[in-house]
PDB file of N, CA and C in Angstrom:
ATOM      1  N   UNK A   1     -25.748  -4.033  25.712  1.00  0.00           N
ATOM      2  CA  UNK A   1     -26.098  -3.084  24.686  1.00  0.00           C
ATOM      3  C   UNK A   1     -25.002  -2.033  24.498  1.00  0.00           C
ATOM      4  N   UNK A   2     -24.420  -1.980  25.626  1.00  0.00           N
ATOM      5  CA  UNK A   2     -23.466  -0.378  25.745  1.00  0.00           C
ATOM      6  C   UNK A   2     -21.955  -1.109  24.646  1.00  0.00           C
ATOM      7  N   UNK A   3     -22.197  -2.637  24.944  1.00  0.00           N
ATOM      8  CA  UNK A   3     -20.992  -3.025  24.897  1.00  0.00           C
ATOM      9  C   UNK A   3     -21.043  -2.819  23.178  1.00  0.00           C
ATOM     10  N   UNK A   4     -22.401  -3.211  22.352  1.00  0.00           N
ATOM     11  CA  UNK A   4     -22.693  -3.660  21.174  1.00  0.00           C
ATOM     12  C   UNK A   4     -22.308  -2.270  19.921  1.00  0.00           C
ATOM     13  N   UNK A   5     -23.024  -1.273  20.848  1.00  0.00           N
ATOM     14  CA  UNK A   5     -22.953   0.191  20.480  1.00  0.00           C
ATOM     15  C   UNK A   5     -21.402   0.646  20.343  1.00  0.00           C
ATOM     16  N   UNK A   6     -20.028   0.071  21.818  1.00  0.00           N
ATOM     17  CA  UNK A   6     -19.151   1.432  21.387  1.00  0.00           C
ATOM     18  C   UNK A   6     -18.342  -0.138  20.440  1.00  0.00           C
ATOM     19  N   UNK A   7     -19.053  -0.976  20.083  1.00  0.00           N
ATOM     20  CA  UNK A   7     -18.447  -2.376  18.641  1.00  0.00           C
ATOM     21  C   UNK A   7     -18.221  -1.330  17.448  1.00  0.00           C
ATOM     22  N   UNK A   8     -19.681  -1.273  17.456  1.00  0.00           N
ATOM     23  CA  UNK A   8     -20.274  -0.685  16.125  1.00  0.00           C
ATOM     24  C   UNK A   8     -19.487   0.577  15.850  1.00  0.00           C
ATOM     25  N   UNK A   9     -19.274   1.668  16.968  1.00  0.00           N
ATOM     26  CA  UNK A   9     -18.841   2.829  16.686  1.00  0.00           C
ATOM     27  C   UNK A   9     -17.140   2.897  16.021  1.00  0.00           C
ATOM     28  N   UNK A  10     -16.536   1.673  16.594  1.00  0.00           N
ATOM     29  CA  UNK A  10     -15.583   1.320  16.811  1.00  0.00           C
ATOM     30  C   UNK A  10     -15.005   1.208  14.833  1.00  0.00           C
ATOM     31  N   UNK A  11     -16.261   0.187  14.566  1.00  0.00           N
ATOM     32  CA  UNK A  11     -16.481  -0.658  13.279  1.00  0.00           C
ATOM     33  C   UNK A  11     -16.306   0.812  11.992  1.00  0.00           C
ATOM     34  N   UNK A  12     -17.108   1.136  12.476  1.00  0.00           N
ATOM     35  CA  UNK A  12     -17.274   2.953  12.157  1.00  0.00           C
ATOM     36  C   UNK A  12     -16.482   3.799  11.467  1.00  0.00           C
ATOM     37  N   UNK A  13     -15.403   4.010  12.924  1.00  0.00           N
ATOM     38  CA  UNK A  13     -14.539   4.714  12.429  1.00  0.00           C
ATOM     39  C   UNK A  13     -13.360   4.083  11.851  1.00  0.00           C
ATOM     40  N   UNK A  14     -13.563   2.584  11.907  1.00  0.00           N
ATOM     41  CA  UNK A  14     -12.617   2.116  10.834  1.00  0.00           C
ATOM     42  C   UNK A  14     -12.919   2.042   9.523  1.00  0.00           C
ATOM     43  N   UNK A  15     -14.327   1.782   9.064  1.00  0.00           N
ATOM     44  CA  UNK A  15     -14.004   2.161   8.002  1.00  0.00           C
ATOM     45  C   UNK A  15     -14.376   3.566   7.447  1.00  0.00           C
ATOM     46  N   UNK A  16     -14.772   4.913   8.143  1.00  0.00           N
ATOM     47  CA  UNK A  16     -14.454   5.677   7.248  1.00  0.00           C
ATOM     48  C   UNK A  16     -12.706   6.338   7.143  1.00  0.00           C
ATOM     49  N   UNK A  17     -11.778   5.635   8.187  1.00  0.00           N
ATOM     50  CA  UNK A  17     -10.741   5.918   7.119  1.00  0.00           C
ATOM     51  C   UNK A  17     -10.152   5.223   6.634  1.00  0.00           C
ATOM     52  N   UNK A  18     -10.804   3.744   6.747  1.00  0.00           N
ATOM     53  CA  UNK A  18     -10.501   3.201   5.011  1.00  0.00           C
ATOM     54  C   UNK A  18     -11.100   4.074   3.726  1.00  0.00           C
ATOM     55  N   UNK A  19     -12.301   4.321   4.179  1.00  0.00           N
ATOM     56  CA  UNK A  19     -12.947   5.216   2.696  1.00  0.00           C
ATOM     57  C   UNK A  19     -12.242   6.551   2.469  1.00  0.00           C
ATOM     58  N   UNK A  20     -11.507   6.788   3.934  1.00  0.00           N
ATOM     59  CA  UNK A  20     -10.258   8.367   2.995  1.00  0.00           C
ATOM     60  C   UNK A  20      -9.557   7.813   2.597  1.00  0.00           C
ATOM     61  N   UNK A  21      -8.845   6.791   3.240  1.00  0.00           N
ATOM     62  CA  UNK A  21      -7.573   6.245   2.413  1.00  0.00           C
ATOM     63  C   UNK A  21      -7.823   5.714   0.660  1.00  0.00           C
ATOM     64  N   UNK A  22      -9.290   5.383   1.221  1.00  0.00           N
ATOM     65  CA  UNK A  22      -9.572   4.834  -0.564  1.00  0.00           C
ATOM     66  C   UNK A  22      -9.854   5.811  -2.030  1.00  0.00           C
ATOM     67  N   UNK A  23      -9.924   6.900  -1.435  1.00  0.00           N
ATOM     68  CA  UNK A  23     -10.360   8.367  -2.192  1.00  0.00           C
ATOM     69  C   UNK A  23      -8.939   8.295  -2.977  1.00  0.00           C
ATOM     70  N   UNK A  24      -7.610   8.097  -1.932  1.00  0.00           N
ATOM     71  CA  UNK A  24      -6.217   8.362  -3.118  1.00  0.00           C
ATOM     72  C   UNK A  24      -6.431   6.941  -4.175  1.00  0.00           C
ATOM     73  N   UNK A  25      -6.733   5.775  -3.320  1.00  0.00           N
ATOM     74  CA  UNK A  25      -6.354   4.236  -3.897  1.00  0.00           C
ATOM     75  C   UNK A  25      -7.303   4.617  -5.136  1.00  0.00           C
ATOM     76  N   UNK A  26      -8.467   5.093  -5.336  1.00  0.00           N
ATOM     77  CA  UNK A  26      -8.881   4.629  -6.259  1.00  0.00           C
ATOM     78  C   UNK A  26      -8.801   6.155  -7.506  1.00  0.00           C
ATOM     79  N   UNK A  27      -7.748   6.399  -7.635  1.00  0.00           N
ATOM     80  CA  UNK A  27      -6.951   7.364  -8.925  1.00  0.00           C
ATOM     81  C   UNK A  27      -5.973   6.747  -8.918  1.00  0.00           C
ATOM     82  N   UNK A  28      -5.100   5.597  -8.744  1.00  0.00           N
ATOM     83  CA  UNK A  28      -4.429   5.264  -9.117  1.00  0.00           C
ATOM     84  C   UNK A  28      -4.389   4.363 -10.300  1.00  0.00           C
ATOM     85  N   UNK A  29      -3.224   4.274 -10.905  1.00  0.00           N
ATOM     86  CA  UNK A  29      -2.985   3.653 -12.586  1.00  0.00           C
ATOM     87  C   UNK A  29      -2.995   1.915 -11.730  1.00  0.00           C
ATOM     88  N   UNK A  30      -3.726   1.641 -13.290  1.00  0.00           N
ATOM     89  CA  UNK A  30      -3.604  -0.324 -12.720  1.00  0.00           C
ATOM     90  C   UNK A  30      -2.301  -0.659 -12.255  1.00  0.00           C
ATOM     91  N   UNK A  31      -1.005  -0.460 -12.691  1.00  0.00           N
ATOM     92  CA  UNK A  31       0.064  -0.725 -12.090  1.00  0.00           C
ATOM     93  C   UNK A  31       0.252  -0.555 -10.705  1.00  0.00           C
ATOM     94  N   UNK A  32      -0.111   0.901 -10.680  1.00  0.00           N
ATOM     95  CA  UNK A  32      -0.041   1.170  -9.273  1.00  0.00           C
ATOM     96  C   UNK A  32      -0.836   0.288  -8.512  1.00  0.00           C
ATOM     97  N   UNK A  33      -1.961   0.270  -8.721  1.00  0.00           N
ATOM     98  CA  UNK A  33      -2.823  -0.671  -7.965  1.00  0.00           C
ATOM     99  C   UNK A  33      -2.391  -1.960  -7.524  1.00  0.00           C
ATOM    100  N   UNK A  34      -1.923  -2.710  -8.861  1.00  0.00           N
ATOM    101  CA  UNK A  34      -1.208  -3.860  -8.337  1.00  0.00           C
ATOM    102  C   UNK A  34      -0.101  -4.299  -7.493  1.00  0.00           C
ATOM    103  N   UNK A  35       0.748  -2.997  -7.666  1.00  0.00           N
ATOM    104  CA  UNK A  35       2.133  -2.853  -6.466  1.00  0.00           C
ATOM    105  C   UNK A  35       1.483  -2.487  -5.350  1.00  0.00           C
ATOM    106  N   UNK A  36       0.538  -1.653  -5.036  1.00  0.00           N
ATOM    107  CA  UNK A  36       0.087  -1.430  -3.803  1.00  0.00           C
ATOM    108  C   UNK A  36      -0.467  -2.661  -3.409  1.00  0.00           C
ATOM    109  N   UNK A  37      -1.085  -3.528  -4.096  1.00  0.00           N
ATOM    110  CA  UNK A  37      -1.971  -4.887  -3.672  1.00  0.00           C
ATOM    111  C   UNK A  37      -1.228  -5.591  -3.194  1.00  0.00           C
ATOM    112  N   UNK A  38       0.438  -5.857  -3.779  1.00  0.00           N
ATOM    113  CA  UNK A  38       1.175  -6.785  -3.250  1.00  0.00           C
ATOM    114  C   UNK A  38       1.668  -6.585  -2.126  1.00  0.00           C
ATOM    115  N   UNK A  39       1.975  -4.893  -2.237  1.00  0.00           N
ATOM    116  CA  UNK A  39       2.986  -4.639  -1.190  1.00  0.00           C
ATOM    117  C   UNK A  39       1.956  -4.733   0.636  1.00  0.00           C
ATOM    118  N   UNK A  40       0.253  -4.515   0.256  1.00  0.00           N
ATOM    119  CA  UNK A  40      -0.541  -5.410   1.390  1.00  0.00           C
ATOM    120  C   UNK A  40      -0.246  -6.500   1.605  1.00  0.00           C
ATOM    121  N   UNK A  41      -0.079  -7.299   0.498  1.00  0.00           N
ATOM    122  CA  UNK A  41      -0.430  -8.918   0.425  1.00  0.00           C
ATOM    123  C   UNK A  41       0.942  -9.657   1.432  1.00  0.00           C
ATOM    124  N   UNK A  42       2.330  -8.870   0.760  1.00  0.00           N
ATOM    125  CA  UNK A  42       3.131  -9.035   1.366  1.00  0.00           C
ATOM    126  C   UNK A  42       4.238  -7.957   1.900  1.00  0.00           C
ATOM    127  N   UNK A  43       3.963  -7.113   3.370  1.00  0.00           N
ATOM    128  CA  UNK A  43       4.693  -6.549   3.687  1.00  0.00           C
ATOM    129  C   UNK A  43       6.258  -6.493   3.759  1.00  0.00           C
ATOM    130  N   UNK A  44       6.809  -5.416   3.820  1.00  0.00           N
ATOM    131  CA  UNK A  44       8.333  -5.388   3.302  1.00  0.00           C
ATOM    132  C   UNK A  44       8.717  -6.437   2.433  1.00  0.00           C
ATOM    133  N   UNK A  45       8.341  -5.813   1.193  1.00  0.00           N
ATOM    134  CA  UNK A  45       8.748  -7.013   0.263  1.00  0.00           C
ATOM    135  C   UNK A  45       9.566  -5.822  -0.866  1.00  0.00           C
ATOM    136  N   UNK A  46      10.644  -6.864  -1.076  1.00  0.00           N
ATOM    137  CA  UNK A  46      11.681  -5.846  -2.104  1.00  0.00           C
ATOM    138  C   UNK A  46      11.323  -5.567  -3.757  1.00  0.00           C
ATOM    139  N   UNK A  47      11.458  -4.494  -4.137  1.00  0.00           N
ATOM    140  CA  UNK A  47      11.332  -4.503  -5.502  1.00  0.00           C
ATOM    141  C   UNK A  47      11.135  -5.257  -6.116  1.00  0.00           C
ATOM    142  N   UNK A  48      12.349  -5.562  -6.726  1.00  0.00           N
ATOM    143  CA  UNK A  48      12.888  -6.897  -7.175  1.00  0.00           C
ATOM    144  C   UNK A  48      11.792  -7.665  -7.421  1.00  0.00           C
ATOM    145  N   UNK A  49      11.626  -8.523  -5.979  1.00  0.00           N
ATOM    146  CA  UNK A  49      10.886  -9.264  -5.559  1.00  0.00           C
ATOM    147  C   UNK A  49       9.053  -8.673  -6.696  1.00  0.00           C
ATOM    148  N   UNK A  50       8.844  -7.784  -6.820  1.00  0.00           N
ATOM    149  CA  UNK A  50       7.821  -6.838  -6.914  1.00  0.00           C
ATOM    150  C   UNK A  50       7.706  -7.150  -8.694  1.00  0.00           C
ATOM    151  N   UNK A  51       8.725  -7.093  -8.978  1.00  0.00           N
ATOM    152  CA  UNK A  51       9.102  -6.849 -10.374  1.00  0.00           C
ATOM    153  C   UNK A  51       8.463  -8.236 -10.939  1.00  0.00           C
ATOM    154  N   UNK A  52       9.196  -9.294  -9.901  1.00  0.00           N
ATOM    155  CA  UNK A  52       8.779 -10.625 -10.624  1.00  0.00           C
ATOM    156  C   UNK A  52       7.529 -11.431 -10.234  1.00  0.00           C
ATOM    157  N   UNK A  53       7.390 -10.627  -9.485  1.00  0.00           N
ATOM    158  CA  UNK A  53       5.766 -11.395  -9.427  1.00  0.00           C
ATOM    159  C   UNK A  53       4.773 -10.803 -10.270  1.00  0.00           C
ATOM    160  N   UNK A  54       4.932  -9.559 -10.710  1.00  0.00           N
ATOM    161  CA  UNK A  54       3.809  -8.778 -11.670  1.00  0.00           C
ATOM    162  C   UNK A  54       4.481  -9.084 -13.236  1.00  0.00           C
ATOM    163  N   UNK A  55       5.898  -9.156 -13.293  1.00  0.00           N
ATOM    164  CA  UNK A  55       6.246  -9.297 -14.706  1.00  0.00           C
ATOM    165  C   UNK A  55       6.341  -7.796 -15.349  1.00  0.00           C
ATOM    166  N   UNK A  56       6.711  -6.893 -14.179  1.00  0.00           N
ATOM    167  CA  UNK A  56       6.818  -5.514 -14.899  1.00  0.00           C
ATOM    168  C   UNK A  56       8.259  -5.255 -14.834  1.00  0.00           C
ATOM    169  N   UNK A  57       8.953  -4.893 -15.800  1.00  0.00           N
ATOM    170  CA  UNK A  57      10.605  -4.309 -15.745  1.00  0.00           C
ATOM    171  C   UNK A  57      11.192  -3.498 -13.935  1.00  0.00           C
ATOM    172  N   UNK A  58      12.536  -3.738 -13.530  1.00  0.00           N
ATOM    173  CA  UNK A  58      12.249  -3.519 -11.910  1.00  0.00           C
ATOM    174  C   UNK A  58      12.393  -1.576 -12.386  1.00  0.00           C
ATOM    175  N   UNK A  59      12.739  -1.049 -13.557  1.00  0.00           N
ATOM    176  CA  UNK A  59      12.975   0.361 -13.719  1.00  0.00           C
ATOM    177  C   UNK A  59      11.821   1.266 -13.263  1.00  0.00           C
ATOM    178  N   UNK A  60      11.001   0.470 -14.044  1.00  0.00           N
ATOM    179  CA  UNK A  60       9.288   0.612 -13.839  1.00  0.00           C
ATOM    180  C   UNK A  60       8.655   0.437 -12.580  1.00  0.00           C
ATOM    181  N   UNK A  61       9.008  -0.360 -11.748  1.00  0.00           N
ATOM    182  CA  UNK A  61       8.508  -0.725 -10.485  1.00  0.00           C
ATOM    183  C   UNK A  61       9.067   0.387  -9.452  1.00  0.00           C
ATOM    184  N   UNK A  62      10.366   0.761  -9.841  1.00  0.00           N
ATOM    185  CA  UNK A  62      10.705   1.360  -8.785  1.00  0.00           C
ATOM    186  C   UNK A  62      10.393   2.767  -9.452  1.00  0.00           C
ATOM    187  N   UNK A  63       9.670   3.309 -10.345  1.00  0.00           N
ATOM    188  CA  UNK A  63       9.441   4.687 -10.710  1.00  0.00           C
ATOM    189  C   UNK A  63       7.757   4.846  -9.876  1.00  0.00           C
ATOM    190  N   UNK A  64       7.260   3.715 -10.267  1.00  0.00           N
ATOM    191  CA  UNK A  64       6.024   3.536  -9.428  1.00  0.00           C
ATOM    192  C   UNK A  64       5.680   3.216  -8.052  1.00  0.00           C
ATOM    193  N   UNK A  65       6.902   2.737  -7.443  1.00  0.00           N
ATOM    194  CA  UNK A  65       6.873   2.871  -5.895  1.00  0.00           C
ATOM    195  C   UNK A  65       7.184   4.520  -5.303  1.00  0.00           C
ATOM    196  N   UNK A  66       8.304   4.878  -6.075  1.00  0.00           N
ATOM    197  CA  UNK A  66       8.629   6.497  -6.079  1.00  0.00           C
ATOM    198  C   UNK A  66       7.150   7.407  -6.006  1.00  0.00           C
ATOM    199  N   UNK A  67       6.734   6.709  -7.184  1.00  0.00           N
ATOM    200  CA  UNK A  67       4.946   7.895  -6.884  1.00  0.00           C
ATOM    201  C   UNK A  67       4.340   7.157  -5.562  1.00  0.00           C
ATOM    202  N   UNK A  68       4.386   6.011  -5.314  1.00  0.00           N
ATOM    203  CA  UNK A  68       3.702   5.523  -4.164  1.00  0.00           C
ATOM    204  C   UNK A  68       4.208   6.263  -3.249  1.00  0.00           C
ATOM    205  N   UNK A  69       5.240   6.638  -2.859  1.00  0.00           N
ATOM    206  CA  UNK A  69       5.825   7.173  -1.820  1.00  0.00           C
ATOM    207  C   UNK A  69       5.738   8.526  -1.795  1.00  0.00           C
ATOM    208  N   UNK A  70       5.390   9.047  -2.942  1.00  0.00           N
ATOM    209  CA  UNK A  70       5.569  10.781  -2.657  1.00  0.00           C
ATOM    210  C   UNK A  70       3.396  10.597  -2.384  1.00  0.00           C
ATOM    211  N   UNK A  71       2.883   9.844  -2.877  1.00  0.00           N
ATOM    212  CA  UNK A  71       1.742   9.933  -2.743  1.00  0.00           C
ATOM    213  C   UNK A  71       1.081   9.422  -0.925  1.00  0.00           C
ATOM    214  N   UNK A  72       2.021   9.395  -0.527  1.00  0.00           N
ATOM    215  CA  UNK A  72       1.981   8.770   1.353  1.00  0.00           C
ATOM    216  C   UNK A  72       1.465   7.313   1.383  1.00  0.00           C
ATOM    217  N   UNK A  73       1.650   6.801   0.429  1.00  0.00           N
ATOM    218  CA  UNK A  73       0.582   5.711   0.386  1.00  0.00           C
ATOM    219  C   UNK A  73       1.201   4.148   1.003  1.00  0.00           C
ATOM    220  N   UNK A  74       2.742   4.333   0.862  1.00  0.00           N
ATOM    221  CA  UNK A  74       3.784   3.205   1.333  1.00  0.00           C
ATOM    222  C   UNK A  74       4.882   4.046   2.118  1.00  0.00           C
ATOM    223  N   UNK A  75       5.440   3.217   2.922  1.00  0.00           N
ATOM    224  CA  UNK A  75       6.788   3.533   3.374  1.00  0.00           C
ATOM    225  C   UNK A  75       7.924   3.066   2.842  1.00  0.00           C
ATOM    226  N   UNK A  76       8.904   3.599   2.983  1.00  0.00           N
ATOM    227  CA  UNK A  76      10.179   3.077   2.547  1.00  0.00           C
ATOM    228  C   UNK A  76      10.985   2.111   3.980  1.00  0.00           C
ATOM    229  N   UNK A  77      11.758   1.270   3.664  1.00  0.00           N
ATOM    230  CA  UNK A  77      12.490   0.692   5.028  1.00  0.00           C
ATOM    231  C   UNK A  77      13.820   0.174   4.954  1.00  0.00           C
ATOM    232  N   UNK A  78      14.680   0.526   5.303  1.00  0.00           N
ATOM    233  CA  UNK A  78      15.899  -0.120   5.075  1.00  0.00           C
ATOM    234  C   UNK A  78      16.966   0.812   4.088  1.00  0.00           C
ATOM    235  N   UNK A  79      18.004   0.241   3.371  1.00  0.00           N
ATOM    236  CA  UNK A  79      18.838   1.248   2.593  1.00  0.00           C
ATOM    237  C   UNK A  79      19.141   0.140   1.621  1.00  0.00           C
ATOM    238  N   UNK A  80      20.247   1.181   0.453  1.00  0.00           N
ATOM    239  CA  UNK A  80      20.693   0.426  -0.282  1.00  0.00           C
ATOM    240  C   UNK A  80      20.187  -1.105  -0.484  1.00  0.00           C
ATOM    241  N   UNK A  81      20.746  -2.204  -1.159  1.00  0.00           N
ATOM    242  CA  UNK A  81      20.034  -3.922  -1.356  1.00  0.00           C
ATOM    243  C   UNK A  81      18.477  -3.826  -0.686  1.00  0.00           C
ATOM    244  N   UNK A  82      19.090  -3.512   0.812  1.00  0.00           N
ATOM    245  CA  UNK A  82      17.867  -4.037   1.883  1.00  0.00           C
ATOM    246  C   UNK A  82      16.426  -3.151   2.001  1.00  0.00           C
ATOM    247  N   UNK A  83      16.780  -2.575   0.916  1.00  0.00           N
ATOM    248  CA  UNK A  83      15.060  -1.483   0.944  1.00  0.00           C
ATOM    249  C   UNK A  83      13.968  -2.448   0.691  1.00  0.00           C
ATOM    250  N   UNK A  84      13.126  -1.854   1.646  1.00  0.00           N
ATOM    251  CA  UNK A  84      11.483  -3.081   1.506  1.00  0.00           C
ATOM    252  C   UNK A  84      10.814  -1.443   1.220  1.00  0.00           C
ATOM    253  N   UNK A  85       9.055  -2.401   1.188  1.00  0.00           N
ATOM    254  CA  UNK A  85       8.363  -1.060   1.375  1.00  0.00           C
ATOM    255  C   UNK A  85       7.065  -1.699   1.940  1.00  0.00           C
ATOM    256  N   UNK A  86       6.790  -1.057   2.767  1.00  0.00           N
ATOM    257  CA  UNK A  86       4.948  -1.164   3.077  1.00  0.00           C
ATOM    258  C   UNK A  86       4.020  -0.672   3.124  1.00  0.00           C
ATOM    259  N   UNK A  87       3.104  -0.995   3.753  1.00  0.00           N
ATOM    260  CA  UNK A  87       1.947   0.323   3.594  1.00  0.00           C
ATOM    261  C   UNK A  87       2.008   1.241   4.924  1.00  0.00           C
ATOM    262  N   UNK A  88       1.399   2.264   4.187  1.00  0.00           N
ATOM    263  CA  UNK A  88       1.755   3.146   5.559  1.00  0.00           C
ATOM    264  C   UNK A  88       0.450   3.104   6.673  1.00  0.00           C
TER     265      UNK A  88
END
């Protein structure tokens, strides 16, 4: 029983901070949404890369990773070419 209880508590506090984390996710613009979806789907994954799987211009992608990033929501990794991004 003790074991079932500190499951549950466990279960708990994971998701209420998924539900803070979800308070920013869900004000975000559909774009955003979808770069954040990928950049779950596939960690450190490059712009670029970002651009052509959604079919959005990479100018655009990377103005919207920029808000992702000032919004804490991804990390940045790498420099110059080799920048990825993930979730934070």
């Amino acid at each position: 029983m003790q074991f079932f209880l500190s499951s549950l508590s466990n279960i708990q506090s994971q998701l209420m901070t998924k539900l803070q984390k979800s308070g920013l996710e869900t004000q975000l613009s559909p774009k955003e949404k979808s770069i954040f979806t990928i950049i779950q789907i596939r960690p450190n994954i490059q712009s670029g890369k970002i651009a052509e799987k959604l079919g959005i211009p990479s100018p655009t992608v990377k103005r919207i990773l920029s808000e992702l990033l000032n919004k804490g929501l991804i990390e940045k990794q790498g420099s110059g070419r080799n920048v990825s991004y993930t979730i934070r």
